[in-house]
Protein backbone atom coordinates (compact mmCIF):
# COMPACT_ATOMS: atom_id res chain seq x y z
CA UNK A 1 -84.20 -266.68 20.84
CA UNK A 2 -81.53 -264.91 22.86
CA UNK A 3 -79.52 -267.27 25.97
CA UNK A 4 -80.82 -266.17 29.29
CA UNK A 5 -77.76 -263.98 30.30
CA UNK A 6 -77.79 -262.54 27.04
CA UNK A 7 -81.16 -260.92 27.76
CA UNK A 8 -80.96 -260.23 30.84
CA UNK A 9 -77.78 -258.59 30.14
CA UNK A 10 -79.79 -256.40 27.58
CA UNK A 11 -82.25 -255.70 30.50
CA UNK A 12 -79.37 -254.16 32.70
CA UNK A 13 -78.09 -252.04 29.65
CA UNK A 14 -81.56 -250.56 29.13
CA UNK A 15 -81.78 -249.97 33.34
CA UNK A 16 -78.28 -248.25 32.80
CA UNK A 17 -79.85 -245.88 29.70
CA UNK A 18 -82.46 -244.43 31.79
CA UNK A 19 -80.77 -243.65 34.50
CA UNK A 20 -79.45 -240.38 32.82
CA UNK A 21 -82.98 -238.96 32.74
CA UNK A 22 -83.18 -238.49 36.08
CA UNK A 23 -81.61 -235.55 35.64
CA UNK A 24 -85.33 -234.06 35.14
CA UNK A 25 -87.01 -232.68 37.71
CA UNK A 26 -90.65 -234.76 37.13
CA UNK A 27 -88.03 -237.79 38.41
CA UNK A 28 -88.85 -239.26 41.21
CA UNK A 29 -87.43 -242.33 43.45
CA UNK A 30 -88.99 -244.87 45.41
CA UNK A 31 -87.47 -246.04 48.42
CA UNK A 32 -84.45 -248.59 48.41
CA UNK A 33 -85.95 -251.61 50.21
CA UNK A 34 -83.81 -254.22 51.65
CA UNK A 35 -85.77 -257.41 53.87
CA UNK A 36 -83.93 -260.39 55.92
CA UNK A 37 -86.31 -263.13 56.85
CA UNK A 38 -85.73 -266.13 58.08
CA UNK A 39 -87.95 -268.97 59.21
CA UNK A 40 -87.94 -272.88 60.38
CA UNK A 41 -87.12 -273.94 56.65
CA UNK A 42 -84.51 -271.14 55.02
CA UNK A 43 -83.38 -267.53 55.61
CA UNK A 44 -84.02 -264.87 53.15
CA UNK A 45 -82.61 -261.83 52.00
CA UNK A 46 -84.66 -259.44 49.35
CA UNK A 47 -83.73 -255.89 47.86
CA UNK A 48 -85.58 -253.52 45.24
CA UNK A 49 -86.30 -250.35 44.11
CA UNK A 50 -88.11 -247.89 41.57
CA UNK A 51 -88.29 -244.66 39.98
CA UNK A 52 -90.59 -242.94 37.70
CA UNK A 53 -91.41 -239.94 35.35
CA UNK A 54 -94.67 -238.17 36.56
CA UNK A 55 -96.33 -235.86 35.07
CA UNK A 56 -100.89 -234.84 35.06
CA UNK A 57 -101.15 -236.91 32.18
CA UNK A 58 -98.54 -239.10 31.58
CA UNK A 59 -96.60 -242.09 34.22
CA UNK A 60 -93.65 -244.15 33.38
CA UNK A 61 -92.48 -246.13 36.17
CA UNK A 62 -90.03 -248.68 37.00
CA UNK A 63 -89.32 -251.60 39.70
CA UNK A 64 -86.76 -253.89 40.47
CA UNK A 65 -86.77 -257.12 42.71
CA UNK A 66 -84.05 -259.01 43.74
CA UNK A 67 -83.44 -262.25 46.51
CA UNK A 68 -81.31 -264.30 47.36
CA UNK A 69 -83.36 -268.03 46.05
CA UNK A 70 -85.90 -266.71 43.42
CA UNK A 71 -88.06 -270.12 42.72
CA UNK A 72 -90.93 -269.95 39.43
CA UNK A 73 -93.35 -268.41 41.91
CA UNK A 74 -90.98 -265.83 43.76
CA UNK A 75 -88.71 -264.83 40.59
CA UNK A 76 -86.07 -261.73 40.56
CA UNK A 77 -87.82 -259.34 38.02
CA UNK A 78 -87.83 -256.47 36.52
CA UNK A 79 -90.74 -254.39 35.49
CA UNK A 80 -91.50 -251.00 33.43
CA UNK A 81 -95.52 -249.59 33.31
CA UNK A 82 -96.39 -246.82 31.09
CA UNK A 83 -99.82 -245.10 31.42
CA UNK A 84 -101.00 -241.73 29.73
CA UNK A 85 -104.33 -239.46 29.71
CA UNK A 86 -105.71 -239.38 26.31
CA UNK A 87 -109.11 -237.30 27.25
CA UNK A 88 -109.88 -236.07 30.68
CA UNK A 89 -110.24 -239.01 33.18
CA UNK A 90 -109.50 -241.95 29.70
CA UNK A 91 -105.96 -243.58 30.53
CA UNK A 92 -104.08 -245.78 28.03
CA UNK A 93 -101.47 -248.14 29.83
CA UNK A 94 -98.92 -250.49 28.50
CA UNK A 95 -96.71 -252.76 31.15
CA UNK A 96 -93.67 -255.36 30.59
CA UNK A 97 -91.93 -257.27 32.87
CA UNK A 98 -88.95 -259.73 32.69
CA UNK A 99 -88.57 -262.35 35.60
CA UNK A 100 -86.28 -264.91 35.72
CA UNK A 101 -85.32 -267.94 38.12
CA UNK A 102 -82.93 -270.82 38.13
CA UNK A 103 -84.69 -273.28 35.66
CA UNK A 104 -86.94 -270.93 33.79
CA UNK A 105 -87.78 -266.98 32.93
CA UNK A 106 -90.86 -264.86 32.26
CA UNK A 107 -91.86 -262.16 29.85
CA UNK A 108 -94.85 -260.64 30.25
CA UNK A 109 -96.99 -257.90 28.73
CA UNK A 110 -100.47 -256.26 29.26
CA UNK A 111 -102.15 -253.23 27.40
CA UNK A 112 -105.24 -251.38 29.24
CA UNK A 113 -108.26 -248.93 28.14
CA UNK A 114 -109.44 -247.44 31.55
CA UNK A 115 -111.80 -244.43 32.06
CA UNK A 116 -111.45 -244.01 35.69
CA UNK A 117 -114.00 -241.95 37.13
CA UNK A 118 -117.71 -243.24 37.64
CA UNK A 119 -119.87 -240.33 35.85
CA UNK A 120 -121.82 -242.44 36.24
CA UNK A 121 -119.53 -245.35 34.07
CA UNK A 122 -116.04 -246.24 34.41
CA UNK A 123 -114.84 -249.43 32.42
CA UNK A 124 -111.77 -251.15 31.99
CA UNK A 125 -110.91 -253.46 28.78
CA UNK A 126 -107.27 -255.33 28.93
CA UNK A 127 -105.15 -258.01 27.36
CA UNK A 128 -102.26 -259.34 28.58
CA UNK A 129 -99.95 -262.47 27.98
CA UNK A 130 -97.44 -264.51 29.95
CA UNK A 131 -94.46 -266.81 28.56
CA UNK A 132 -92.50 -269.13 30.43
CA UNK A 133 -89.16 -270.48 28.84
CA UNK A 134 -87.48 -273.42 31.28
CA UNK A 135 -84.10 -274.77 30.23
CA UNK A 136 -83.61 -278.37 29.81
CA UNK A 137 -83.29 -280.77 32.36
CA UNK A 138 -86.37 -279.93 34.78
CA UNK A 139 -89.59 -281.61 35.01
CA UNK A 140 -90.97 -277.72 33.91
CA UNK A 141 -92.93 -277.05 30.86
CA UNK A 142 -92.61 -274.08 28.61
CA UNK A 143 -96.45 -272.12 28.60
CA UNK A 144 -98.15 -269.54 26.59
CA UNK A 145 -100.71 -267.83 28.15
CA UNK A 146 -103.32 -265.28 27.32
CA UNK A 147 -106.25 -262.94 28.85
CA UNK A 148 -108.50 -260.77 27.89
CA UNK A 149 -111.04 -258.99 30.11
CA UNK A 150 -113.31 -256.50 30.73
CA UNK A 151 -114.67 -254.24 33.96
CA UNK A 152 -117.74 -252.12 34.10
CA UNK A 153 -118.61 -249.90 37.35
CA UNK A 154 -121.83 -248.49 37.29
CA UNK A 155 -123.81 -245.73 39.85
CA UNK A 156 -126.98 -246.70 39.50
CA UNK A 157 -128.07 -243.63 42.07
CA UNK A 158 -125.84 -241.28 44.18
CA UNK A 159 -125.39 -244.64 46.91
CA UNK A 160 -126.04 -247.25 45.22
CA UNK A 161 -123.37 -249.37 42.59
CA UNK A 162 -122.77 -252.13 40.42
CA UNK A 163 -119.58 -254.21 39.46
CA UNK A 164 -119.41 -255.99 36.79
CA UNK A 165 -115.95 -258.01 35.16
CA UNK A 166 -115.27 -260.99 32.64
CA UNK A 167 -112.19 -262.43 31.36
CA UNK A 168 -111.57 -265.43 29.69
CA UNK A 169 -107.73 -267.22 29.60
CA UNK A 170 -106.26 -269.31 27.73
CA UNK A 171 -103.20 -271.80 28.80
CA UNK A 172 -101.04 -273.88 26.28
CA UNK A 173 -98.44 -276.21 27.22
CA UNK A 174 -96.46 -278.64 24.90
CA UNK A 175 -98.32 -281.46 27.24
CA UNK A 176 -101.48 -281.13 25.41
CA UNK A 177 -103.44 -282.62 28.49
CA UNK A 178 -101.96 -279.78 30.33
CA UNK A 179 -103.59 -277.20 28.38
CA UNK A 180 -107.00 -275.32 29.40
CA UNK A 181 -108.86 -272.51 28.59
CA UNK A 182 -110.96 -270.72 31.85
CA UNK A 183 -113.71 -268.13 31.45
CA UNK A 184 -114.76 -266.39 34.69
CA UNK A 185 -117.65 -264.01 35.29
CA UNK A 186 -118.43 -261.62 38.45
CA UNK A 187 -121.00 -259.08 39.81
CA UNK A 188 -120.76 -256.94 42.71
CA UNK A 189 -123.31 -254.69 44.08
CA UNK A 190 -122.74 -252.44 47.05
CA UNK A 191 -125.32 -249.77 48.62
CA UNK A 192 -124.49 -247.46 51.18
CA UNK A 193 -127.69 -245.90 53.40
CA UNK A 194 -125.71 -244.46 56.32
CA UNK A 195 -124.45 -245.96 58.85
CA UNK A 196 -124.12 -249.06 56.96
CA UNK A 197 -122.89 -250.16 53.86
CA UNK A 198 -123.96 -253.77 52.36
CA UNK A 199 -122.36 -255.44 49.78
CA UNK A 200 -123.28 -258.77 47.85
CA UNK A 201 -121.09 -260.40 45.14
CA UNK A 202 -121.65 -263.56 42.97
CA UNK A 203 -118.73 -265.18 41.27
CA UNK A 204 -118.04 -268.03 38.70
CA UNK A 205 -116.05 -269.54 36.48
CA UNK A 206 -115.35 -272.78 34.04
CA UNK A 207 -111.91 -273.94 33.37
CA UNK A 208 -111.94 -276.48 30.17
CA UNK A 209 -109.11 -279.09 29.75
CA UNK A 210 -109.77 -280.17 26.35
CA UNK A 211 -107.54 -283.07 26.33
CA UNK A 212 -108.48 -284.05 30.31
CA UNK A 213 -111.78 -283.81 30.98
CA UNK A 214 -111.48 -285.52 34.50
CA UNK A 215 -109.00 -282.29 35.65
CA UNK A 216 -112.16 -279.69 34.26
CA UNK A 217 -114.14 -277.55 37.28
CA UNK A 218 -116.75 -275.51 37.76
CA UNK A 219 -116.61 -273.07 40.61
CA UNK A 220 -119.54 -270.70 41.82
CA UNK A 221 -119.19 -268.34 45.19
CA UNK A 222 -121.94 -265.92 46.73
CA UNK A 223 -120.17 -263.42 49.16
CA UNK A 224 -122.01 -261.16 51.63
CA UNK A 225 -120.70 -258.20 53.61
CA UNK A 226 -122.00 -255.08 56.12
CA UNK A 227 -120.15 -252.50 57.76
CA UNK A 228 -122.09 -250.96 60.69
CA UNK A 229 -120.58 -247.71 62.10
CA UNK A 230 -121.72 -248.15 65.42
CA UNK A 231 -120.59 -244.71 66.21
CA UNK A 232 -117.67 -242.44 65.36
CA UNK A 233 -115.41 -245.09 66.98
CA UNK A 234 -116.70 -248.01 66.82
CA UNK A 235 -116.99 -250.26 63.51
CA UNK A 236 -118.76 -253.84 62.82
CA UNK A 237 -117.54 -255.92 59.69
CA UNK A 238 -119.33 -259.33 58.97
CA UNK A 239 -118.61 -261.39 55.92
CA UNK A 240 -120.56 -264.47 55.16
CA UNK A 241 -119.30 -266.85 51.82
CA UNK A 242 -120.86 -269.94 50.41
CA UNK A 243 -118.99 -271.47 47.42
CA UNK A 244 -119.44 -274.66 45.75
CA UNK A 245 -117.47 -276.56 43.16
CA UNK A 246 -117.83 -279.34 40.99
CA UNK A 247 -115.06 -281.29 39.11
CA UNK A 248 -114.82 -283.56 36.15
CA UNK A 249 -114.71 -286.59 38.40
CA UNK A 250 -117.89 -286.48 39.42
CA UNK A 251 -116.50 -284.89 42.91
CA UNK A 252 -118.86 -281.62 44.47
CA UNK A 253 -117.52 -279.76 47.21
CA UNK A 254 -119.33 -277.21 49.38
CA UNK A 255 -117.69 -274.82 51.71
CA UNK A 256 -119.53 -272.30 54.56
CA UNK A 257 -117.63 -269.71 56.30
CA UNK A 258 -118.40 -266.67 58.78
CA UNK A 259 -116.02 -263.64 59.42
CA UNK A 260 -116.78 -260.92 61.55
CA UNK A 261 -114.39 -258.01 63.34
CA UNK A 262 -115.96 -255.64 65.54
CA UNK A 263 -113.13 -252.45 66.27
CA UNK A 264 -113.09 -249.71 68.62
CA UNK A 265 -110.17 -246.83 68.93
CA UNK A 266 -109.50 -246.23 73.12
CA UNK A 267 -107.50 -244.26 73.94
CA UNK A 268 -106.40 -242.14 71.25
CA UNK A 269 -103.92 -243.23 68.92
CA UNK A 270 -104.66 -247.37 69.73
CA UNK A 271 -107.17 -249.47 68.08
CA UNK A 272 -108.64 -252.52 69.53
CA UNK A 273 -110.22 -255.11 66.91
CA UNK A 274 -112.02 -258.27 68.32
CA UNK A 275 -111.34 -261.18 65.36
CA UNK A 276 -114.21 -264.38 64.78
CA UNK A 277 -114.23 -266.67 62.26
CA UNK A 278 -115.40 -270.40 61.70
CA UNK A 279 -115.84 -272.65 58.54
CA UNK A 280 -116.91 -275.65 57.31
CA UNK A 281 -116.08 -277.88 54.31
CA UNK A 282 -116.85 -281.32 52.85
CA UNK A 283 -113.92 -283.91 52.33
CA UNK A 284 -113.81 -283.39 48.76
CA UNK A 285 -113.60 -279.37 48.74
CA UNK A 286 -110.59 -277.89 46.78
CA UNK A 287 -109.56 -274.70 47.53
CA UNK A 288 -108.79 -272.75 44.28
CA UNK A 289 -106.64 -269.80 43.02
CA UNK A 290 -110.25 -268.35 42.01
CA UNK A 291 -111.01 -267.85 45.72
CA UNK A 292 -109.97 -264.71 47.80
CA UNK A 293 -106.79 -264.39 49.85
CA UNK A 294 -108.11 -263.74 53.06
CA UNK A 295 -110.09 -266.86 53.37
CA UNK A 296 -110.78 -268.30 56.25
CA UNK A 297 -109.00 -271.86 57.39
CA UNK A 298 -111.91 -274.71 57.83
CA UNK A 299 -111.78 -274.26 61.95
CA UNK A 300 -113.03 -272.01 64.49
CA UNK A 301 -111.03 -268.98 65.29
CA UNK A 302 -110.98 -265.80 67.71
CA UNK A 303 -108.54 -263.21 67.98
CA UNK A 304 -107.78 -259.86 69.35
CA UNK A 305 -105.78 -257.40 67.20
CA UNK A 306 -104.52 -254.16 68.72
CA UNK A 307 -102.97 -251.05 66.63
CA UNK A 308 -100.99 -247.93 68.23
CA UNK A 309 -98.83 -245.37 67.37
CA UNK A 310 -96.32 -244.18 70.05
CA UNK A 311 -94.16 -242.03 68.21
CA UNK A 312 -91.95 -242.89 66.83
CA UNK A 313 -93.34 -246.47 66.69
CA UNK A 314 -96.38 -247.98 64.88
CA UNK A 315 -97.23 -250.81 66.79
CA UNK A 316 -99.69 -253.94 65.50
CA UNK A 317 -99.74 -256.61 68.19
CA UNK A 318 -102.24 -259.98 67.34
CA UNK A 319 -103.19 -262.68 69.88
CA UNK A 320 -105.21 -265.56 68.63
CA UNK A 321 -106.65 -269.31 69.15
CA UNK A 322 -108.00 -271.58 66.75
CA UNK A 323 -109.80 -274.98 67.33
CA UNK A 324 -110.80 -278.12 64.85
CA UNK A 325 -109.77 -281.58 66.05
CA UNK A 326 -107.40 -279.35 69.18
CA UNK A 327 -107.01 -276.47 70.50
CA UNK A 328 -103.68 -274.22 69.06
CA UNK A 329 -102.61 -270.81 68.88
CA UNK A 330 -100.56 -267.90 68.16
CA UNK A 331 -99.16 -264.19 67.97
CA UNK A 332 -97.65 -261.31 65.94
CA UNK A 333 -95.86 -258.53 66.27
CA UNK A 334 -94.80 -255.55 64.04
CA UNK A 335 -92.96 -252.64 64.82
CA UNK A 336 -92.76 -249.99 62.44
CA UNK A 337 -90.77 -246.45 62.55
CA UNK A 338 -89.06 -243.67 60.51
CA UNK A 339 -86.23 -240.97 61.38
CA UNK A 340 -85.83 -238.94 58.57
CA UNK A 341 -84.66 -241.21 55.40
CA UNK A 342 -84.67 -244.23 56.97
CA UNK A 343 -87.28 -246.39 57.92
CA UNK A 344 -87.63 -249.75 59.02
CA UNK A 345 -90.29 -252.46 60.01
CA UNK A 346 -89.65 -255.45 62.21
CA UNK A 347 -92.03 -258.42 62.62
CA UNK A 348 -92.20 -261.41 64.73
CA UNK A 349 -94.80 -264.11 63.74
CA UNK A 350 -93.92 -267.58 64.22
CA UNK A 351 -97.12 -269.05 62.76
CA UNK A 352 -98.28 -265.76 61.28
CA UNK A 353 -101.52 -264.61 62.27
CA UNK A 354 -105.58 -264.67 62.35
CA UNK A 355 -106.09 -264.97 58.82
CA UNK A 356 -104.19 -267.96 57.38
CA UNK A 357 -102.64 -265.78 54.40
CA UNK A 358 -100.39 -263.26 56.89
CA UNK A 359 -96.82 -263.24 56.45
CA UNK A 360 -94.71 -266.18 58.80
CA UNK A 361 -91.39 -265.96 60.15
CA UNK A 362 -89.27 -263.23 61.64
CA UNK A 363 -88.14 -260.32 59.50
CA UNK A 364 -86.47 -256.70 59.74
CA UNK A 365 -87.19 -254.38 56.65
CA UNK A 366 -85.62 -251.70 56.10
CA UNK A 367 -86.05 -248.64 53.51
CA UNK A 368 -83.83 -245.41 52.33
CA UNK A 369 -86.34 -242.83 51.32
CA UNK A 370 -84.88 -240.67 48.37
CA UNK A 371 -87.11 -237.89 48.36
């Protein structure tokens, strides 16, 4: 296998080979991004770009990330995703991407079947695999990784569908005890009889640790959601989960949770959207990468969200309180705008926002548009 700076030096020489083909008018560039953040812990700097080759039935596209301390889970990386029409709405895709930090580096690769449009079918069938290389002298492990899946969206009638997806992974380390293979299963309905829309979705999955029985799980989730349009202004979300684990130990955990926004537009051009949301969860409950982003912290919450454009500025402005053992709280701010090529974004949220998984610190992004 090649040292590290001999491939990514490789990587660089292929970036410079392409960039001749711009040349062609199907070229097009995405914006240069450049971000400074900083919070209570370390201050970051991040930069990136992309380009791609467009045409009705054919996409090659291109991105490149770079900061100032990649880390395993935020790596400097380069990636290159190739998709072409092979019959009306079938698409055949291929995607790579190189990442690399201080102790270790990535290659990955996926290939995807996709028929896009739902009439009445559209399915999805993909592999993909994942290999981490660390160097000596860290307490990281080399892993092989690969998944396979599949994704089948049906219309049952004109308003009514049906979601279906499995994949099943498997994880190898040198550590044989570290090595597991998960298969997870999922079906999503959603019917739409104006004005609402309701949507139900069950979820599971079984990861296996051959060699460890006491790290094995079994996770299960039910997920319930309406949208209510009140009227042409105002709009009602609720979202209701219940998901349940149990764990080779013995250990079960059980976790409730409630969500609900209700948003009106007054005047015109602002948005006002009133934020609940409480949870509840027993001692032993482990919250797992199988479980949405956006899920709610195991406390009671309210918040009031407001979004306006003044021209030239997009503002989103967030207020909100949350209660378990005492009472805390919080805001955000964002300010976004563009003058011809240039835009830029500045936010301000010491201890980010409603929903746990927003974006903490203070930041000012800016972008060069190309095109």
């Amino acid at each position: 296998m090649l040292p590290r700076k001999c491939q990514a030096l490789a990587f660089l020489f292929f970036l410079i080979l392409t960039l001749p083909l711009v040349a062609s008018a199907q070229w097009r560039f995405d914006p240069v991004s450049t971000k400074l953040k900083w919070n209570d812990q370390e201050t970051l700097f991040l930069a990136g770009g992309g380009w791609g080759y467009y045409t009705s039935g054919l996409r090659w596209t291109h991105d490149l990330r770079w900061r100032n301390h990649p880390s395993p889970s935020t790596p400097l990386y380069y990636k290159s995703e190739l998709r072409r029409r092979i019959e009306q709405d079938w698409w055949l895709g291929a995607a790579g991407r190189y990442a690399l930090a201080p102790t270790c580096d990535f290659r990955w690769f996926q290939v995807e079947l996709e028929k896009t449009q739902t009439k009445p079918v559209a399915l999805s069938l993909w592999g993909e695999g994942e290999w981490r290389r660390v160097t000596a002298g860290t307490t990281l492990e080399d892993y092989d990784q690969q998944i396979v899946g599949a994704r089948l969206r049906w219309r049952l009638v004109p308003r009514l569908y049906w979601k279906g997806e499995w994949n099943r992974e498997w994880k190898t380390y040198p550590t044989h005890r570290k090595s597991s293979m998960k298969t997870a299963l999922s079906n999503e309905l959603t019917w739409q009889v104006s004005p609402h829309t309701f949507l139900g979705r069950w979820a599971e999955s079984t990861r296996i640790y051959p060699d460890n029985a006491w790290e094995n799980y079994y996770h299960r989730s039910f997920r319930l959601e309406w949208n209510w349009n009140i009227s042409q202004k105002a709009l009602w979300t609720a979202n209701c989960r219940y998901n349940w684990q149990s764990r080779g130990s013995g250990k079960e955990g059980r976790q409730v949770s409630f969500t609900g926004s209700l948003e009106y537009p007054y005047p015109s051009n602002t948005k006002w959207i009133w934020l609940v949301s409480a949870a509840k969860a027993t001692d032993s409950y482990v919250l797992l990468p199988e479980e949405e982003t956006e899920q709610p912290p195991v406390d009671c919450r309210l918040g009031l969200r407001f979004q306006g454009f003044s021209p030239p500025l997009i503002i989103r402005a967030e207020l909100f309180c949350a209660w378990e053992e005492q009472v805390t709280g919080g805001w955000l701010l964002r300010l976004q705008s563009r003058t011809g090529p240039i835009g830029w974004t500045l936010g301000l949220a010491p201890r980010g926002g409603f929903y746990p998984t927003e974006e903490k610190g203070y930041w000012i992004e800016a972008k060069y548009y190309l095109d």
